[in-house]
PDB file of N, CA and C in Angstrom:
ATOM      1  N   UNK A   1      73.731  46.127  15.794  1.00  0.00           N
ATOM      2  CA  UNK A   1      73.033  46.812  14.710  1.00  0.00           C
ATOM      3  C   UNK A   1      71.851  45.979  14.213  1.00  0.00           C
ATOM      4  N   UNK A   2      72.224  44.736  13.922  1.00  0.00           N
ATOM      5  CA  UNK A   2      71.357  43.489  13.790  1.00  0.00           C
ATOM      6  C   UNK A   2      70.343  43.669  14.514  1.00  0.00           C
ATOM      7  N   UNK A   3      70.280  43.773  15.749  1.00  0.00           N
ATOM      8  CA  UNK A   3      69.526  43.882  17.080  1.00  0.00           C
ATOM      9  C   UNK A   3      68.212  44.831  16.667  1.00  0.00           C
ATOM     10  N   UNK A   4      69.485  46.054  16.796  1.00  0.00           N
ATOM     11  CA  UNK A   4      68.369  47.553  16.085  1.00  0.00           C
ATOM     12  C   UNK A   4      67.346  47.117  15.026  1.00  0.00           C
ATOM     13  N   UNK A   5      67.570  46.871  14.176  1.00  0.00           N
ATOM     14  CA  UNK A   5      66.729  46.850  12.864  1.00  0.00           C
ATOM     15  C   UNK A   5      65.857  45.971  13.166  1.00  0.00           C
ATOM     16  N   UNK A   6      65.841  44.739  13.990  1.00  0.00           N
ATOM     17  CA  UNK A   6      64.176  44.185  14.338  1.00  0.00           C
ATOM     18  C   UNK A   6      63.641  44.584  15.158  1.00  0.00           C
ATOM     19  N   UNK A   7      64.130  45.750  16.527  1.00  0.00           N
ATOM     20  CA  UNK A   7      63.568  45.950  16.836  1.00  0.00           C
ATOM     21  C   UNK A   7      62.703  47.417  16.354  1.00  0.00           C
ATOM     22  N   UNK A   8      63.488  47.834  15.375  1.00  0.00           N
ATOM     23  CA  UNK A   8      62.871  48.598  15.025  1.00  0.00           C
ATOM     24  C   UNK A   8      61.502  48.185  13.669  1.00  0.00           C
ATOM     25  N   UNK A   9      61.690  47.205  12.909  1.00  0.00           N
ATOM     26  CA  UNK A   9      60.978  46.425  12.653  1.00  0.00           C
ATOM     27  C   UNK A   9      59.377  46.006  13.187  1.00  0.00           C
ATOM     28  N   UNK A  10      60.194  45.043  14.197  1.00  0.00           N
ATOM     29  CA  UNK A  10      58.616  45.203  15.387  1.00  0.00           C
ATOM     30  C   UNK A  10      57.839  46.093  15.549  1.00  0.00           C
ATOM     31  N   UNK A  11      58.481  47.448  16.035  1.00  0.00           N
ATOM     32  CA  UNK A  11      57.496  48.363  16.555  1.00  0.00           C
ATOM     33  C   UNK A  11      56.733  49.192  14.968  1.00  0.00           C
ATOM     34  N   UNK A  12      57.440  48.932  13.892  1.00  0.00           N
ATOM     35  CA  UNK A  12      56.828  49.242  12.540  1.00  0.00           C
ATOM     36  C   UNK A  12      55.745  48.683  12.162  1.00  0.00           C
ATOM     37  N   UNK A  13      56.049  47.310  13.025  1.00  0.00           N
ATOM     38  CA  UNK A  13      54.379  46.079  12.565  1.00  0.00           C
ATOM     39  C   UNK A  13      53.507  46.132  13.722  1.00  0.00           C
ATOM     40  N   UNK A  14      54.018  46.737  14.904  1.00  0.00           N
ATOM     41  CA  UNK A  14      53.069  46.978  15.617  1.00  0.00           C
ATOM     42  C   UNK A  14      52.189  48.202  15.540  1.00  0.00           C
ATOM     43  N   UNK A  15      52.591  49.205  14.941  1.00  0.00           N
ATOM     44  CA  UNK A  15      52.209  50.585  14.668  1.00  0.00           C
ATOM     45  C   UNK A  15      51.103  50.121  13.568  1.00  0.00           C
ATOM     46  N   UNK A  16      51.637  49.342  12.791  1.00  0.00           N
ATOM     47  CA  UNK A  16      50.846  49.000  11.080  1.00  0.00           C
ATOM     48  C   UNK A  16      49.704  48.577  11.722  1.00  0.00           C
ATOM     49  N   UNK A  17      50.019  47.116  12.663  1.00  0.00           N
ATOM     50  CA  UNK A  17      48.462  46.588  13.127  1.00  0.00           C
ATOM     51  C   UNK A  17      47.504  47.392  13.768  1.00  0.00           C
ATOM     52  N   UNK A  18      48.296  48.430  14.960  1.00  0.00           N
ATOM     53  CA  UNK A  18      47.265  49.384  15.777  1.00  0.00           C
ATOM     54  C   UNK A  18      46.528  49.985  14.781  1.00  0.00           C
ATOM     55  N   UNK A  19      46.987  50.405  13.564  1.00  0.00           N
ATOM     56  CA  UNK A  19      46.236  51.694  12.724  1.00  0.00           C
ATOM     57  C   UNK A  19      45.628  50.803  11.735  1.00  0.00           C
ATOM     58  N   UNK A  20      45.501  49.277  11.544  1.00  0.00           N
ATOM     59  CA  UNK A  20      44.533  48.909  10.998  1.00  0.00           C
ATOM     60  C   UNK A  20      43.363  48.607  11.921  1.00  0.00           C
ATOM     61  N   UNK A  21      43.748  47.666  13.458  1.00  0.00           N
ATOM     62  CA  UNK A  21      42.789  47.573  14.049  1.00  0.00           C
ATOM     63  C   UNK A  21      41.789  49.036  14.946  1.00  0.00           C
ATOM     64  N   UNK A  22      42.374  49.898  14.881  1.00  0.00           N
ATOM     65  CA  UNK A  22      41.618  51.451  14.568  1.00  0.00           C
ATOM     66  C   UNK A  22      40.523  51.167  13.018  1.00  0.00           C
ATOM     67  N   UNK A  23      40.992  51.229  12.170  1.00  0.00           N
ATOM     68  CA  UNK A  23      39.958  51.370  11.115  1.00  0.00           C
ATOM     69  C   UNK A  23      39.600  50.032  11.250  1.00  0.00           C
ATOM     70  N   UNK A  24      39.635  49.111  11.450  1.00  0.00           N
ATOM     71  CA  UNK A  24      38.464  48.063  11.436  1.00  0.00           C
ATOM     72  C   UNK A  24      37.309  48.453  12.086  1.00  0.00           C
ATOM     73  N   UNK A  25      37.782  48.706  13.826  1.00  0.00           N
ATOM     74  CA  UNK A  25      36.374  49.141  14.674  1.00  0.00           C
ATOM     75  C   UNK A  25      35.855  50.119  13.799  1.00  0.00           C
ATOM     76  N   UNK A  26      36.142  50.670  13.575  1.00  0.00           N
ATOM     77  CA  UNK A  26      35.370  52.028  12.824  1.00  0.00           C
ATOM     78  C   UNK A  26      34.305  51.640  11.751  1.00  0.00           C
ATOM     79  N   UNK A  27      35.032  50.544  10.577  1.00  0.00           N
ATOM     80  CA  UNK A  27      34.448  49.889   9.591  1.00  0.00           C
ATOM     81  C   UNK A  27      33.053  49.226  10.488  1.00  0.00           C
ATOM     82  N   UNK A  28      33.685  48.323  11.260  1.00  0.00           N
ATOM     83  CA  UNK A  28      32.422  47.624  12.308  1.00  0.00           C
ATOM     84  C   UNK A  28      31.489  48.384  12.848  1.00  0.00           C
ATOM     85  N   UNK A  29      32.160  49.734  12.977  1.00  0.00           N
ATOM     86  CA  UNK A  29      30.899  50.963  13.864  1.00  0.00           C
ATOM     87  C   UNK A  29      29.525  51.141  12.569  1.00  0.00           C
ATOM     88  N   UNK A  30      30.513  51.277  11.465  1.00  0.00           N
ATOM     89  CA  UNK A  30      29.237  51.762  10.402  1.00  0.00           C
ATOM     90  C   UNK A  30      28.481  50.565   9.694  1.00  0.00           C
ATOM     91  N   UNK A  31      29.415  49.253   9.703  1.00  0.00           N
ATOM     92  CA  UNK A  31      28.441  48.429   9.165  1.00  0.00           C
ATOM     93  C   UNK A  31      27.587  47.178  10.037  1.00  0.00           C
ATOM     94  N   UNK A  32      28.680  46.685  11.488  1.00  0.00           N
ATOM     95  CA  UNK A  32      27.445  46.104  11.896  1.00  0.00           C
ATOM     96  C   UNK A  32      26.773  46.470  12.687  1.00  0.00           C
ATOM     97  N   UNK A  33      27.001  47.709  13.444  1.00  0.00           N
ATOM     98  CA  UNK A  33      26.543  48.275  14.075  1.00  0.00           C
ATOM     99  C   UNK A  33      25.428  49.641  13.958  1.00  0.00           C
ATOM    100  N   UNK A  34      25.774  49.758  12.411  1.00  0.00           N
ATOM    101  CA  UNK A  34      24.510  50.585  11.991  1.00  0.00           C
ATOM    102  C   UNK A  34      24.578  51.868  12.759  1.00  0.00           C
ATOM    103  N   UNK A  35      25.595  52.084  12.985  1.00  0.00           N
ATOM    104  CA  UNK A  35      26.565  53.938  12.861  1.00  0.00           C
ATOM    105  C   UNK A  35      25.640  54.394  12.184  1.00  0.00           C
ATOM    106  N   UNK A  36      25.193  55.793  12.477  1.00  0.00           N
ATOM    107  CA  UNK A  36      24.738  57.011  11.726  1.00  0.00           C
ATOM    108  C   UNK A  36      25.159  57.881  12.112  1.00  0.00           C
ATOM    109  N   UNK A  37      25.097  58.829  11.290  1.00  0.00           N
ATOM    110  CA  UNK A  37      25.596  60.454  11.960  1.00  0.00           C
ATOM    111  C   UNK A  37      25.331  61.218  12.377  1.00  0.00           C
ATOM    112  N   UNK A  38      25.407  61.818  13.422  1.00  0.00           N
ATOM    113  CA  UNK A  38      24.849  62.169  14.502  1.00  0.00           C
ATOM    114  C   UNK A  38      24.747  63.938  14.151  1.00  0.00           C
ATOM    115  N   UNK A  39      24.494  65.181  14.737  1.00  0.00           N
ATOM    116  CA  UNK A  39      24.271  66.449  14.039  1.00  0.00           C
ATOM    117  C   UNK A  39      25.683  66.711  14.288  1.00  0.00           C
ATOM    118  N   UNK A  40      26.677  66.607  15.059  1.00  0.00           N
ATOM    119  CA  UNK A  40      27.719  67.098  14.929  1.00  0.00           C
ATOM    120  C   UNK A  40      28.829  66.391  14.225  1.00  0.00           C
ATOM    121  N   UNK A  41      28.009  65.460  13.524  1.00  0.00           N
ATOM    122  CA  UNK A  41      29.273  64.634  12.222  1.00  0.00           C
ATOM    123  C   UNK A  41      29.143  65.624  10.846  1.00  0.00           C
ATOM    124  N   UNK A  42      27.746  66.007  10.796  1.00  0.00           N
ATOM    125  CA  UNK A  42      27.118  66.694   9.641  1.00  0.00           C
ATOM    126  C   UNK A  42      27.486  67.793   9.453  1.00  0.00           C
ATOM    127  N   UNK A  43      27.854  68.264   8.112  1.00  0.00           N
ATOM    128  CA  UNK A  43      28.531  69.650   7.913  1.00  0.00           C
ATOM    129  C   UNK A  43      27.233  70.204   7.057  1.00  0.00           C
ATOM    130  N   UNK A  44      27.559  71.778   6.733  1.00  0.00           N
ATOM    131  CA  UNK A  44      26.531  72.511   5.908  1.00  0.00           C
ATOM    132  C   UNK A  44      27.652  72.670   4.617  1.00  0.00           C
ATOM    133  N   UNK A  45      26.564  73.042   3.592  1.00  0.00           N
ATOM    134  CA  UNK A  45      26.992  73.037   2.824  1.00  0.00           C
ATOM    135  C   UNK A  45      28.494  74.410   2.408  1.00  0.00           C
ATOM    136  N   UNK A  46      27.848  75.257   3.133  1.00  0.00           N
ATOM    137  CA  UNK A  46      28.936  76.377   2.943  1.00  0.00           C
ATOM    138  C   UNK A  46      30.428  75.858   4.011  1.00  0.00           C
ATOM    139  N   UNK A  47      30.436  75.090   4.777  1.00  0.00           N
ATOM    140  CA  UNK A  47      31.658  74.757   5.588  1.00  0.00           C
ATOM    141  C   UNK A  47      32.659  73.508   4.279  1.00  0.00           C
ATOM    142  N   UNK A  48      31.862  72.652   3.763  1.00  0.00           N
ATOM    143  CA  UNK A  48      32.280  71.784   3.087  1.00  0.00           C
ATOM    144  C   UNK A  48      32.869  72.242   1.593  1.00  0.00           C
ATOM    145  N   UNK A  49      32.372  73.483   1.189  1.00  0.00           N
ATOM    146  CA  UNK A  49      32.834  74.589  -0.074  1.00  0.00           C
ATOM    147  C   UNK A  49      33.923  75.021   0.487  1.00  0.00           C
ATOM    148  N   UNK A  50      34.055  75.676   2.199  1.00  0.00           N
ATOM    149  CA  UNK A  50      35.600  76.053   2.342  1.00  0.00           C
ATOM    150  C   UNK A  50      36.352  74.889   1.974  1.00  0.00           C
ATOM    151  N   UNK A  51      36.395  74.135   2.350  1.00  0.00           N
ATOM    152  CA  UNK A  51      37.456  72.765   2.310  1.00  0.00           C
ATOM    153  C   UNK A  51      37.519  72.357   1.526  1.00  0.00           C
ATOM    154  N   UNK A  52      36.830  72.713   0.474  1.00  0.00           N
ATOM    155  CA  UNK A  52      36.763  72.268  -1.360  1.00  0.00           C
ATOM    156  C   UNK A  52      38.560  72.795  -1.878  1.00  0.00           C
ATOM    157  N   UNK A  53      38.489  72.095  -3.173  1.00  0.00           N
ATOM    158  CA  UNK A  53      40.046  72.223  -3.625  1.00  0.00           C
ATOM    159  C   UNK A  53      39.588  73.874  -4.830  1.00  0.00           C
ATOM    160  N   UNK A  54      40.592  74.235  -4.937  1.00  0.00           N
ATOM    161  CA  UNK A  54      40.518  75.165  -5.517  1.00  0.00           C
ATOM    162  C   UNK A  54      40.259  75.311  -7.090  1.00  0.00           C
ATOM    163  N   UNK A  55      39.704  76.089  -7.760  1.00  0.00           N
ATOM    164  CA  UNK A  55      39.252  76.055  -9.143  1.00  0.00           C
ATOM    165  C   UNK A  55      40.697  75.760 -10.087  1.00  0.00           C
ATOM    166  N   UNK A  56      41.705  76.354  -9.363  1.00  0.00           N
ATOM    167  CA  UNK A  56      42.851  76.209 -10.524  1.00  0.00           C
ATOM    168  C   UNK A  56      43.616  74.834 -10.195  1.00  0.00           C
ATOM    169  N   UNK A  57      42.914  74.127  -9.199  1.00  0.00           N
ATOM    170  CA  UNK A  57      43.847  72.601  -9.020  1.00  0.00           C
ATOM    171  C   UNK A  57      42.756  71.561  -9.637  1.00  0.00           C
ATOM    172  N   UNK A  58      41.963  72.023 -10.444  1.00  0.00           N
ATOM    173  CA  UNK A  58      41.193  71.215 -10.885  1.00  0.00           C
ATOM    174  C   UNK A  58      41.848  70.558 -12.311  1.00  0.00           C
ATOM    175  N   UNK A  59      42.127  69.485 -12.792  1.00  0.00           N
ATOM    176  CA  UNK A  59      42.786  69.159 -14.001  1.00  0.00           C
ATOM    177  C   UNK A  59      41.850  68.627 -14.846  1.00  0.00           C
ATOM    178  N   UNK A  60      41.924  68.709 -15.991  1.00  0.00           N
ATOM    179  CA  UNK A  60      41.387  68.954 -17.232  1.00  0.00           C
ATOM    180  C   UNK A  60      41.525  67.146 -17.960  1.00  0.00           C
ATOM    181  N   UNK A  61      39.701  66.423 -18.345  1.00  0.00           N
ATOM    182  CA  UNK A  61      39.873  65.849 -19.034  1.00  0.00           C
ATOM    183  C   UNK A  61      40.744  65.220 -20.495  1.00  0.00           C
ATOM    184  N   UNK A  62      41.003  64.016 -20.213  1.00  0.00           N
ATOM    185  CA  UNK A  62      41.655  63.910 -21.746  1.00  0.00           C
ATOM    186  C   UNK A  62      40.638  63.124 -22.901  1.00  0.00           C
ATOM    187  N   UNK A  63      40.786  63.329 -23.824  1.00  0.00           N
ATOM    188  CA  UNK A  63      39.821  62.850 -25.116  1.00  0.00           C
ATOM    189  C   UNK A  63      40.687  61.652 -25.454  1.00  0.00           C
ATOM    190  N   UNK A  64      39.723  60.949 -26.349  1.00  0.00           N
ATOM    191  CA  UNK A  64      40.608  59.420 -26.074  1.00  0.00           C
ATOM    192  C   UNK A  64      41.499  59.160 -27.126  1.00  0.00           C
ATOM    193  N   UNK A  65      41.738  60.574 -27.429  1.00  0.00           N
ATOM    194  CA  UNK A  65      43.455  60.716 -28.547  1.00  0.00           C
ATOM    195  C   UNK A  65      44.253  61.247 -27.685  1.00  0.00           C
ATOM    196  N   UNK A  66      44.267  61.680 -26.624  1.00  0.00           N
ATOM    197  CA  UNK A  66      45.106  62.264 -25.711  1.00  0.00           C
ATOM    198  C   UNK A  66      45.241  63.893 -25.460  1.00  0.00           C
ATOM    199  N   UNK A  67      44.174  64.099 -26.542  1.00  0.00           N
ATOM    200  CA  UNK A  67      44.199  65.935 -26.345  1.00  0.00           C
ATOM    201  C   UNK A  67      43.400  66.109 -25.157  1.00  0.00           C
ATOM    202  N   UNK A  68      43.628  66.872 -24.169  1.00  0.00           N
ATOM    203  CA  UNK A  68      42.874  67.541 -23.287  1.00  0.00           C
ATOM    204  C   UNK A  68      41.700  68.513 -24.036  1.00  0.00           C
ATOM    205  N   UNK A  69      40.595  68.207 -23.369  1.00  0.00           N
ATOM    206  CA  UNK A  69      39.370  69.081 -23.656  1.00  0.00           C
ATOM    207  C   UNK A  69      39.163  70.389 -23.039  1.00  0.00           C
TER     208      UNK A  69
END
């Protein structure tokens, strides 16, 4: 059982490192490499309104007594 749990362990820290060293290159693509976006990274404005959150999941400021405005 002992056994199990590091190896299951391991492959938890190996998963963790792959999916940071994924977003590093990426980080490196845009900053030292001076990444731009190319026309098919770029959305229009009406595609980026579908994918917008909806008017009623929008939540409501608080005033700095705690009443919502």
């Amino acid at each position: 059982m002992k056994n199990m749990q590091s190896t299951d362990r391991s492959q938890i820290k190996w998963i963790s490192d792959f999916i940071w060293n994924i977003a590093d290159d990426r980080l490196c693509d845009v900053y030292e490499r001076g990444w731009q976006p190319g026309p098919d990274d770029v959305e229009d404005d009406a595609a980026l309104v579908a994918l917008g959150d909806d008017a009623g999941d929008v939540t409501q400021k608080e005033d700095g007594d705690g009443e919502e405005s």
